[in-house]
Protein backbone atom coordinates (compact mmCIF):
# COMPACT_ATOMS: atom_id res chain seq x y z
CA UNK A 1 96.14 -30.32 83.87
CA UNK A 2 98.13 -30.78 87.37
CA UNK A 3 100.87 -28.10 86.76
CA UNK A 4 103.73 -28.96 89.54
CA UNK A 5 104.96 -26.22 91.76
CA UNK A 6 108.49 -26.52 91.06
CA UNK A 7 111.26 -25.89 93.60
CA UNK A 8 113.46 -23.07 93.84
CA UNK A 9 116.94 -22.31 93.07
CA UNK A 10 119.30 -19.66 91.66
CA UNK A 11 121.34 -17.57 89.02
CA UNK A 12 123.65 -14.86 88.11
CA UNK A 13 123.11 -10.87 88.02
CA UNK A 14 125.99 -9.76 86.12
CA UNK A 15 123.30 -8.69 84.00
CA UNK A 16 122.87 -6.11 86.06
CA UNK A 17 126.04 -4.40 85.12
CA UNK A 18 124.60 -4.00 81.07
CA UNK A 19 127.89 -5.87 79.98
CA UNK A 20 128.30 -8.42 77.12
CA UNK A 21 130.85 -11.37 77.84
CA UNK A 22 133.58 -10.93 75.25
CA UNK A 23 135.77 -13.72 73.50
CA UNK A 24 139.69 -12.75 74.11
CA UNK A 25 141.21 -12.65 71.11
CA UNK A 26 141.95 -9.20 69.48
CA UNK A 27 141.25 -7.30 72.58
CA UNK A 28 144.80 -6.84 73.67
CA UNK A 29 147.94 -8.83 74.79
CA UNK A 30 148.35 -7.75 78.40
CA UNK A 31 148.26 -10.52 81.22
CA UNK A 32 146.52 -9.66 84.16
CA UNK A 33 146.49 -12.68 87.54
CA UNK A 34 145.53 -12.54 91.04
CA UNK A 35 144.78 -14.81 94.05
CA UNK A 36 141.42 -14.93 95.76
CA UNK A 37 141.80 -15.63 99.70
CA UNK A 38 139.25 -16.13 102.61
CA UNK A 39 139.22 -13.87 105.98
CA UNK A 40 141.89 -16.35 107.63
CA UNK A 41 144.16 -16.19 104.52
CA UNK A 42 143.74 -19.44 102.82
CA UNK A 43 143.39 -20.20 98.83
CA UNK A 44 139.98 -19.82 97.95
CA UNK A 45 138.90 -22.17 95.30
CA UNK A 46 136.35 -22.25 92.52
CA UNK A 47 135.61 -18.58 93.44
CA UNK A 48 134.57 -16.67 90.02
CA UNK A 49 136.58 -13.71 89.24
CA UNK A 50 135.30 -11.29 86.49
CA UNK A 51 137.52 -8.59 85.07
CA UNK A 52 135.14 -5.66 83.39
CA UNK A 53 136.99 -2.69 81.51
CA UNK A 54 135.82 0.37 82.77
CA UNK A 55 134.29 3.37 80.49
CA UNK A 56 137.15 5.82 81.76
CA UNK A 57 139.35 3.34 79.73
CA UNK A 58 137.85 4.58 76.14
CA UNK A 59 134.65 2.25 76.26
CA UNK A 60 131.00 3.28 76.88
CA UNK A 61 128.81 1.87 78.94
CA UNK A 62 126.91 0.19 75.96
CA UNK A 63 130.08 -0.95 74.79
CA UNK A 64 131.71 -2.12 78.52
CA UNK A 65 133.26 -5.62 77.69
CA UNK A 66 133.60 -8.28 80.58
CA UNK A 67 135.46 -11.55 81.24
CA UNK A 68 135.01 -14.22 83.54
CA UNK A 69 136.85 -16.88 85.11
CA UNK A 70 137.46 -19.24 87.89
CA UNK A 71 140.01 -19.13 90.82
CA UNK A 72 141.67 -23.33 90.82
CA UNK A 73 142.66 -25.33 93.96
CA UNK A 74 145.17 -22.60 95.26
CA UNK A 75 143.10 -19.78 94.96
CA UNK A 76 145.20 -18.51 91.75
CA UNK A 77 143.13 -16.94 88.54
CA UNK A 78 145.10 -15.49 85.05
CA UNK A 79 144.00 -13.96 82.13
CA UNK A 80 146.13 -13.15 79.26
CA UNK A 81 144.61 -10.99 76.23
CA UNK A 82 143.53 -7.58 77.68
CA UNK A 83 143.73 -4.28 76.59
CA UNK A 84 145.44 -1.65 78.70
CA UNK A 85 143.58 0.48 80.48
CA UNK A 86 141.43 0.48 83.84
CA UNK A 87 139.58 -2.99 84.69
CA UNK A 88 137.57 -3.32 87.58
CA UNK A 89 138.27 -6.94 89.04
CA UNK A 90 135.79 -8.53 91.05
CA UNK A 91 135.05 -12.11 92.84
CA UNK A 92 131.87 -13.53 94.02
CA UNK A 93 130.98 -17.00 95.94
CA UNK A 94 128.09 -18.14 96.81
CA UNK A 95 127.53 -16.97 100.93
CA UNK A 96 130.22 -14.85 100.31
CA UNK A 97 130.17 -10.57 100.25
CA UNK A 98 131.53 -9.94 96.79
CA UNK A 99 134.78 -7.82 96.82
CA UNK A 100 136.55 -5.58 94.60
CA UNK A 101 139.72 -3.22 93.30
CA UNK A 102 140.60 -1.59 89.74
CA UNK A 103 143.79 -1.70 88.91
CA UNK A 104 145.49 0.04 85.81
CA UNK A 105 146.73 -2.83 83.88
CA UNK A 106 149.86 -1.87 81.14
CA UNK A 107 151.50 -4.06 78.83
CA UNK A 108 154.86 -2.36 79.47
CA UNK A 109 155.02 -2.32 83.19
CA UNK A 110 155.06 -5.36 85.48
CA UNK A 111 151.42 -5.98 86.57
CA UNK A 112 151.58 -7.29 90.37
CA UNK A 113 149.07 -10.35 91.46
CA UNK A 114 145.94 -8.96 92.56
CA UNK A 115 144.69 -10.34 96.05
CA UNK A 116 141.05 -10.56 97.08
CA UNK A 117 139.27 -11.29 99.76
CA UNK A 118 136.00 -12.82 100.40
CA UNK A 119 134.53 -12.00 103.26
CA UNK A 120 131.48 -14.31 104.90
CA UNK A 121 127.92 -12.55 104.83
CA UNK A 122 127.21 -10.88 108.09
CA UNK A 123 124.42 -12.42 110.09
CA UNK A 124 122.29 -9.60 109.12
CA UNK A 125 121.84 -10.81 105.74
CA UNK A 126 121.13 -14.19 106.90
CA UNK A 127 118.35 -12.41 108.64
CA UNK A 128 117.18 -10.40 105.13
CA UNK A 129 117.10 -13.63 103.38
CA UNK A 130 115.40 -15.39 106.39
CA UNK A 131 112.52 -12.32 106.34
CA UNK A 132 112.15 -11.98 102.44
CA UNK A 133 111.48 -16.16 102.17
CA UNK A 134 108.94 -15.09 105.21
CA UNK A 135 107.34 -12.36 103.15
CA UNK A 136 107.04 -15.07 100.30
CA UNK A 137 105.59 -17.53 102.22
CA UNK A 138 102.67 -14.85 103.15
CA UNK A 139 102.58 -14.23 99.39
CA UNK A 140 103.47 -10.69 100.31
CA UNK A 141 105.40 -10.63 96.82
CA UNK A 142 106.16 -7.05 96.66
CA UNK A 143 108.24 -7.44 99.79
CA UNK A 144 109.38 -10.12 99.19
CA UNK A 145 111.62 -9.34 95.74
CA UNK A 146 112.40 -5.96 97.58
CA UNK A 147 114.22 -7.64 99.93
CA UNK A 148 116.09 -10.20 97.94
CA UNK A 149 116.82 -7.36 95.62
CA UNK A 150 118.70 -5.86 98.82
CA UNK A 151 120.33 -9.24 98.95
CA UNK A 152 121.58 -9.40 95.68
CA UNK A 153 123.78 -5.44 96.17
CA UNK A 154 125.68 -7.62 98.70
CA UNK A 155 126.26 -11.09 97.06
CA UNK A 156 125.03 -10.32 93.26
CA UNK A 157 126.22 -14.32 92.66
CA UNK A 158 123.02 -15.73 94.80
CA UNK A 159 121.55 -17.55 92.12
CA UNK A 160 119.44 -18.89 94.70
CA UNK A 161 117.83 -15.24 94.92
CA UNK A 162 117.74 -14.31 91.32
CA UNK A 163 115.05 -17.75 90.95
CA UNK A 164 113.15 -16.95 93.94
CA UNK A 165 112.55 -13.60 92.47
CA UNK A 166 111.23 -14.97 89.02
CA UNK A 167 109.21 -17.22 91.57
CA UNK A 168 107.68 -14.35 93.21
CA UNK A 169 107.19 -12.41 89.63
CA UNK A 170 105.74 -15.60 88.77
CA UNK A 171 103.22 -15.47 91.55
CA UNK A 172 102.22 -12.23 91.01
CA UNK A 173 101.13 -12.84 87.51
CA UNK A 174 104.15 -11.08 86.05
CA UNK A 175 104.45 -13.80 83.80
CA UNK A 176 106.50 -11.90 80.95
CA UNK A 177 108.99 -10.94 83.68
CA UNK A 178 109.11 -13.95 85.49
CA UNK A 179 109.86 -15.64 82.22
CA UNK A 180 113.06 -13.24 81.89
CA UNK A 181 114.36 -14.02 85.36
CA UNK A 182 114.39 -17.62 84.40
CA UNK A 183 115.84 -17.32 81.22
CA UNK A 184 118.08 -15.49 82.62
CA UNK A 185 119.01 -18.29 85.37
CA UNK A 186 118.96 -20.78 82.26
CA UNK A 187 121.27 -19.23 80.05
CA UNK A 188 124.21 -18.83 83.08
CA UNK A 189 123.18 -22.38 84.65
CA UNK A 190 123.12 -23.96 81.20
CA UNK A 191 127.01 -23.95 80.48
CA UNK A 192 128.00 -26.11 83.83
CA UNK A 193 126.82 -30.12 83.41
CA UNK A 194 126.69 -29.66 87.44
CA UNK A 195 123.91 -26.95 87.55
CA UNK A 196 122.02 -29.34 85.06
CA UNK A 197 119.19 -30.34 87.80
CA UNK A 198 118.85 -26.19 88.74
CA UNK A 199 118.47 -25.54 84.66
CA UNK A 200 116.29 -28.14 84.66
CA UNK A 201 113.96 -26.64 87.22
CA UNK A 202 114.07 -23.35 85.63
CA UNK A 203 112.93 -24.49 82.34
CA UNK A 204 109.86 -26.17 84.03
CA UNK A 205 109.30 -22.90 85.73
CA UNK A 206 109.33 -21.65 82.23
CA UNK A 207 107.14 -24.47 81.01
CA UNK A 208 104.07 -23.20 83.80
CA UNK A 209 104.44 -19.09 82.64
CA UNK A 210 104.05 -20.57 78.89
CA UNK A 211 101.30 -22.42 79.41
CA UNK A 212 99.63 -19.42 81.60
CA UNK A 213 100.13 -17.14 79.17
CA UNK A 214 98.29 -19.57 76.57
CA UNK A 215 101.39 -20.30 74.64
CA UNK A 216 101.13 -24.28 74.99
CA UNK A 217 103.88 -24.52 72.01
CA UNK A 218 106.51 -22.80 73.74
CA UNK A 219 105.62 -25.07 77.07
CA UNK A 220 105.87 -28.18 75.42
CA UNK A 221 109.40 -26.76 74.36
CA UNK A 222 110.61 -25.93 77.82
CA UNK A 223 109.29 -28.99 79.15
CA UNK A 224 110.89 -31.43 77.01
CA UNK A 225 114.25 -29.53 77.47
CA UNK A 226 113.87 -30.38 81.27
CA UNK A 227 112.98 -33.54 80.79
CA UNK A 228 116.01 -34.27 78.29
CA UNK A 229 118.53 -32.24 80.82
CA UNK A 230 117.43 -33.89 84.35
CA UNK A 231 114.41 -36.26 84.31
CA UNK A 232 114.02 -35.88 87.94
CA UNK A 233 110.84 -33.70 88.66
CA UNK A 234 108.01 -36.02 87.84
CA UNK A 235 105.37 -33.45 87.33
CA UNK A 236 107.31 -32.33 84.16
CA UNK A 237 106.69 -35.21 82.36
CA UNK A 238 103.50 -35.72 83.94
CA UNK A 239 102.40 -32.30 81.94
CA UNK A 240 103.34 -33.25 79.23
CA UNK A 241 101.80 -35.92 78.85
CA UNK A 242 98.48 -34.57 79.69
CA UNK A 243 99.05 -31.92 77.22
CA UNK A 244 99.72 -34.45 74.26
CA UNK A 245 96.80 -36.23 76.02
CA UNK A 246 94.32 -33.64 75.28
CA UNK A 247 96.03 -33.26 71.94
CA UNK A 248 94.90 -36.51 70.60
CA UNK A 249 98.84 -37.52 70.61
CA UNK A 250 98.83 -40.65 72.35
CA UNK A 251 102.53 -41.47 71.14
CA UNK A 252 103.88 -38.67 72.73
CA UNK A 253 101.62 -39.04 75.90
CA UNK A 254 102.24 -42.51 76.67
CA UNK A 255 105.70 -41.40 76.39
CA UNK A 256 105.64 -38.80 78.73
CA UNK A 257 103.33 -40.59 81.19
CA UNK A 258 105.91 -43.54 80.92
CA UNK A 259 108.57 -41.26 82.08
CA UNK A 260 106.46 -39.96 85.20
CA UNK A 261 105.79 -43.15 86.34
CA UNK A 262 109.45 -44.42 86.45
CA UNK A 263 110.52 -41.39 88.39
CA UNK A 264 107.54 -42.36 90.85
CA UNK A 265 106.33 -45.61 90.79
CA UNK A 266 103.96 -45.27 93.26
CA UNK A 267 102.26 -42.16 92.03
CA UNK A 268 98.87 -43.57 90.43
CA UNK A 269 97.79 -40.85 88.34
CA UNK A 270 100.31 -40.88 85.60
CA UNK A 271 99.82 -44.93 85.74
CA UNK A 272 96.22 -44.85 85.71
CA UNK A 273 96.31 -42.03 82.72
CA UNK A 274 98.94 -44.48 80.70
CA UNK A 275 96.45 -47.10 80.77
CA UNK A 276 94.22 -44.89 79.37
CA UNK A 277 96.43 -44.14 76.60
CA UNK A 278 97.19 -47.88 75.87
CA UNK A 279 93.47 -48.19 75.68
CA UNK A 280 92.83 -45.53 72.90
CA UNK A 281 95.42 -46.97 70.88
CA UNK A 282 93.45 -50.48 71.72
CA UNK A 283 96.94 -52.22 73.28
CA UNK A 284 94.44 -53.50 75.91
CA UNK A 285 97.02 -55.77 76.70
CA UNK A 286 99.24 -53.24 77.84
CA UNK A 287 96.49 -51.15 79.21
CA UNK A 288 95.78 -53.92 81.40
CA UNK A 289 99.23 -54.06 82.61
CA UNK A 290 99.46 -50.62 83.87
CA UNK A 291 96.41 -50.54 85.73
CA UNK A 292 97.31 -54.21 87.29
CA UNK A 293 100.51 -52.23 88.39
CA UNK A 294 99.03 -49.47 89.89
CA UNK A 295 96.92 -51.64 92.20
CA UNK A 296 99.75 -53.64 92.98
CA UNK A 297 101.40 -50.26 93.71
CA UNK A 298 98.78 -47.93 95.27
CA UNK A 299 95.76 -50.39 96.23
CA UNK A 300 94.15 -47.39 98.28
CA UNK A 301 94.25 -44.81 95.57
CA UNK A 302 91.00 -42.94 94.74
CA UNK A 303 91.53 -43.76 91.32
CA UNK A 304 91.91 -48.05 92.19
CA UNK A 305 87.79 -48.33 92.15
CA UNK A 306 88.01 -46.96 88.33
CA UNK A 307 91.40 -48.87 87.51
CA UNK A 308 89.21 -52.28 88.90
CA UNK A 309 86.13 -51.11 86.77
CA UNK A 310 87.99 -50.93 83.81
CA UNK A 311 90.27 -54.29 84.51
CA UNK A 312 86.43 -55.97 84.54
CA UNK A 313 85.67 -54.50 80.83
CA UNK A 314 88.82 -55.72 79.58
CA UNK A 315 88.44 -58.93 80.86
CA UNK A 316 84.91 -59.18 78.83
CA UNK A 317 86.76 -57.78 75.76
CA UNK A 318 88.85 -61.56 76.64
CA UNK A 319 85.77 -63.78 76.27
């Protein structure tokens, strides 16, 4: 099976605090809003702004309750339905060194707007990330996910990072962990239809640390969810196909191989393996199509001697 080395990209730590996102009702009727500004003063839009109750405030850590939300246009966040008590209120975006303040919020008194600021990553941590994709690259892993580890205390919203590191877990042959960091990435990525291609990639990830670690059921699982969110990584579909292939599953295959070779027409293997399929399922017709279009497509391929050999046996099957 050709398993495809799928590229990187990123997700959230707020894990890393041990907090559980909470829904708002019943946790108090205070109104807490602030404005989220760059170095030079302006609005800063989109930025994400989560307000976490501290433990001081009557809460363990076990029980520390978080909520999350986005700055609009002008920079302005709100969030009505807290309890009283200290909150720690922080904003992240992405390039950005994450900033932030606690305030006491009360029902009773006036609460005031609470200003951030985001201030651009120094060019030392351009460096850090520059040195710990080096450190990849020479499949020094170890160093590698120390240093992106260091780049995550400064700008914890990097999901760029956070998938390298399952990457580099992945690597390593830390399947089990690698499989966390992803699902991980996946569950924050999921809930925005604009991160669909980075959940998509992440679920293929998935897909490969399944299939490593022998569990071909819960690969076929990931894989078809990428495939389904963005059918744009043609080895995806490619896999899957030879994995109903060697199942005996030529529905599903031809499916799947179908899939691969409309994302890239000219890539002759998931052609020439379609044909194949249309051939144990004797639609010779149709088996004589694909390899026909593969030529057409990829005259030069090593496998256009076998598509030719086979064209000849179908065309004695005619006669």
């Amino acid at each position: 099976m050709r398993i495809g080395r799928m590229l990187g990209t990123f997700a959230l730590a707020l894990a890393l605090w041990g907090i559980s996102f909470a829904g708002q009702s019943g946790l108090g009727m205070a109104r807490l809003t602030g404005i989220v500004r760059t170095e030079a003063g302006r609005p800063f839009p989109s930025a994400k702004v989560v307000l976490r109750l501290l433990p001081s405030s009557g809460a363990t850590r076990r029980e520390a309750v978080a909520f999350e939300t986005n700055t609009n246009k002008k920079g302005v966040w709100a969030y009505d339905g807290l309890a009283e008590g200290t909150w720690e209120i922080t904003a992240f975006a992405e390039g950005y060194r994450s900033i932030s303040l606690q305030h006491n919020l009360s029902r009773l008194e006036g609460n005031p707007n609470v200003e951030l600021v985001l201030e651009k990553l120094e060019e030392f941590m351009v460096g850090l990330l520059e040195r710990a994709n080096d450190l990849a690259f020479r499949q020094d892993y170890d160093g590698a996910i120390a240093l992106y580890r260091q780049y995550l205390e400064q700008d914890p919203e990097s999901i760029m990072v956070i998938f390298s590191i399952g990457d580099c877990l992945m690597e390593k042959g830390e399947l089990k962990a690698a499989l966390g960091q992803f699902q991980g990435f996946v569950d924050k990525t999921s809930a925005d239809p604009r991160d669909k291609a980075l959940t998509a990639r992440a679920l293929a990830r998935m897909g490969e640390c399944h299939v490593k670690l022998g569990d071909t059921a819960s690969a076929i699982e990931c894989w078809r969810s990428s495939v389904v969110m963005s059918p744009i990584d043609v080895e995806v579909p490619y896999n899957l196909g030879e994995v109903y292939f060697a199942q005996r599953n030529a529905e599903e295959a031809a499916r799947f191989y179908r899939v691969a070779s409309e994302i890239s027409p000219s890539w002759a293997e998931p052609r020439y393996k379609l044909g194949l399929v249309y051939m144990s399922q004797e639609k010779y017709e149709k088996a004589r199509e694909s390899f026909l279009k593969l030529l057409e497509l990829e005259p030069y391929s090593p496998l256009a001697p076998k598509a030719r050999e086979i064209l000849k046996e179908l065309d004695m099957l005619k006669k």
